[in-house]
Every structure is written in structure tokens, then in C-alpha cells.
Protein backbone atom coordinates (compact mmCIF):
# COMPACT_ATOMS: atom_id res chain seq x y z
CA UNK A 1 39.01 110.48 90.09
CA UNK A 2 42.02 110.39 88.45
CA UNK A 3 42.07 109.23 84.98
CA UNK A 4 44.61 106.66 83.35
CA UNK A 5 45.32 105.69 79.82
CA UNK A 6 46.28 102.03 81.45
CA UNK A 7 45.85 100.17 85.14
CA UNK A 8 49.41 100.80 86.95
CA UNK A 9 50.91 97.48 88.16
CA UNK A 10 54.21 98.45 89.11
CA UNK A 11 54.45 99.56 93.09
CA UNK A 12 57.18 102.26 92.63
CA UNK A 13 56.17 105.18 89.90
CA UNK A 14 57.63 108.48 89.22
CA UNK A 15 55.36 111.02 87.17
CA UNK A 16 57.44 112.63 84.69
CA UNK A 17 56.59 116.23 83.25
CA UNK A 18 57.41 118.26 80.36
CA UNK A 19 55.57 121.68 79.25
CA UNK A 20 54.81 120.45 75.93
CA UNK A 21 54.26 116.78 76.50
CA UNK A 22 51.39 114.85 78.66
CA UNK A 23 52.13 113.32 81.77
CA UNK A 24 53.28 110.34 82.19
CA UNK A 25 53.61 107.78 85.04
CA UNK A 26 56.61 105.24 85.10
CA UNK A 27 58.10 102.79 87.05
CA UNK A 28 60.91 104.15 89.48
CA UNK A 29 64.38 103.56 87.91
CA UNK A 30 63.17 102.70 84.35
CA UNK A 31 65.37 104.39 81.04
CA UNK A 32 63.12 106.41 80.44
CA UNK A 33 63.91 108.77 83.14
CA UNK A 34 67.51 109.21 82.26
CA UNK A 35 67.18 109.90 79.03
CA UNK A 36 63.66 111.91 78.74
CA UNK A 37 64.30 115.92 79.37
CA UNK A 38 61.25 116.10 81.83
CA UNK A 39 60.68 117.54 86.06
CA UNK A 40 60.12 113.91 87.35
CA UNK A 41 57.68 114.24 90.21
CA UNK A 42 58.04 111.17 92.76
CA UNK A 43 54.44 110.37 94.41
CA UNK A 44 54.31 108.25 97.58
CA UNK A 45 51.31 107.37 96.01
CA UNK A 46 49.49 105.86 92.94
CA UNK A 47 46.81 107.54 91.62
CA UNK A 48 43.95 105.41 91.14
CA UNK A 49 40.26 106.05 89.48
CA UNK A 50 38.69 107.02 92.35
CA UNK A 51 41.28 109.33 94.17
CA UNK A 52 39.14 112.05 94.44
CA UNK A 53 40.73 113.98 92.05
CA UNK A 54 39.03 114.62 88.74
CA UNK A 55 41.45 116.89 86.62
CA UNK A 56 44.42 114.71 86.80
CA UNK A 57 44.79 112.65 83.42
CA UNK A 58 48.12 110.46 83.43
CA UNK A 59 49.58 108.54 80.25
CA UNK A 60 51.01 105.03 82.00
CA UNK A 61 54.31 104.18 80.14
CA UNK A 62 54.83 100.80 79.33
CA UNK A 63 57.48 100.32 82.52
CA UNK A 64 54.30 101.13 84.64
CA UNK A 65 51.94 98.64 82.99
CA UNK A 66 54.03 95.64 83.58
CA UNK A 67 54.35 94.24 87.05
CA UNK A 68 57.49 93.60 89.04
């Protein structure tokens, strides 16, 4: 089960990564991809709380939280 700080609503995410910073899911195309200094990880899917996997803890940017 992967866990999320907020329920996704967008349909399109990218997960962004840094070393030093969490990770984060946003919404495909947002500013805050072209400005953060992050690996940005597309995923043809949205993680959800019962994904099966259990380790995975995502921070959902406020471009994911809205829907489209």
C-alpha cells in the first residue's frame, strides 16, 4: 500500500525526485517541473493505498490534488 500525504485527482502525474528532498507526485506539465532541479519519473500509473506496495510514501503537490 502505497502511502499519500493527499488523494491524487489529477489523471496525468509525474513523480519528481531529488536525493535530499521527498518525493513528490504532480500533475503532468505543471511549473513545478521546469523549474524544480529533480529526476522526474513518469508512471503510467497512480499509486493508490492499496497498490501492494508498502514502502512507497509520496508527498502530492498541490497540481496533483486539484482535478482537471
Amino acid at each position: 500500500m502505497s502511502h499519500l500525504t493527499h488523494p491524487i485527482k489529477v489523471e496525468a502525474i509525474e513523480i519528481h525526485q531529488a536525493p535530499d528532498k521527498p518525493t513528490t507526485i504532480h500533475a503532468v506539465g505543471c511549473s513545478h517541473g521546469r523549474r524544480a532541479h529533480t529526476e522526474v519519473r513518469a508512471r503510467k500509473f497512480i499509486p493508490t493505498e492499496d497498490d501492494g506496495y508498502e514502502d512507497d510514501w509520496y508527498a502530492v503537490a498541490p497540481c496533483a490534488r486539484k482535478a482537471s
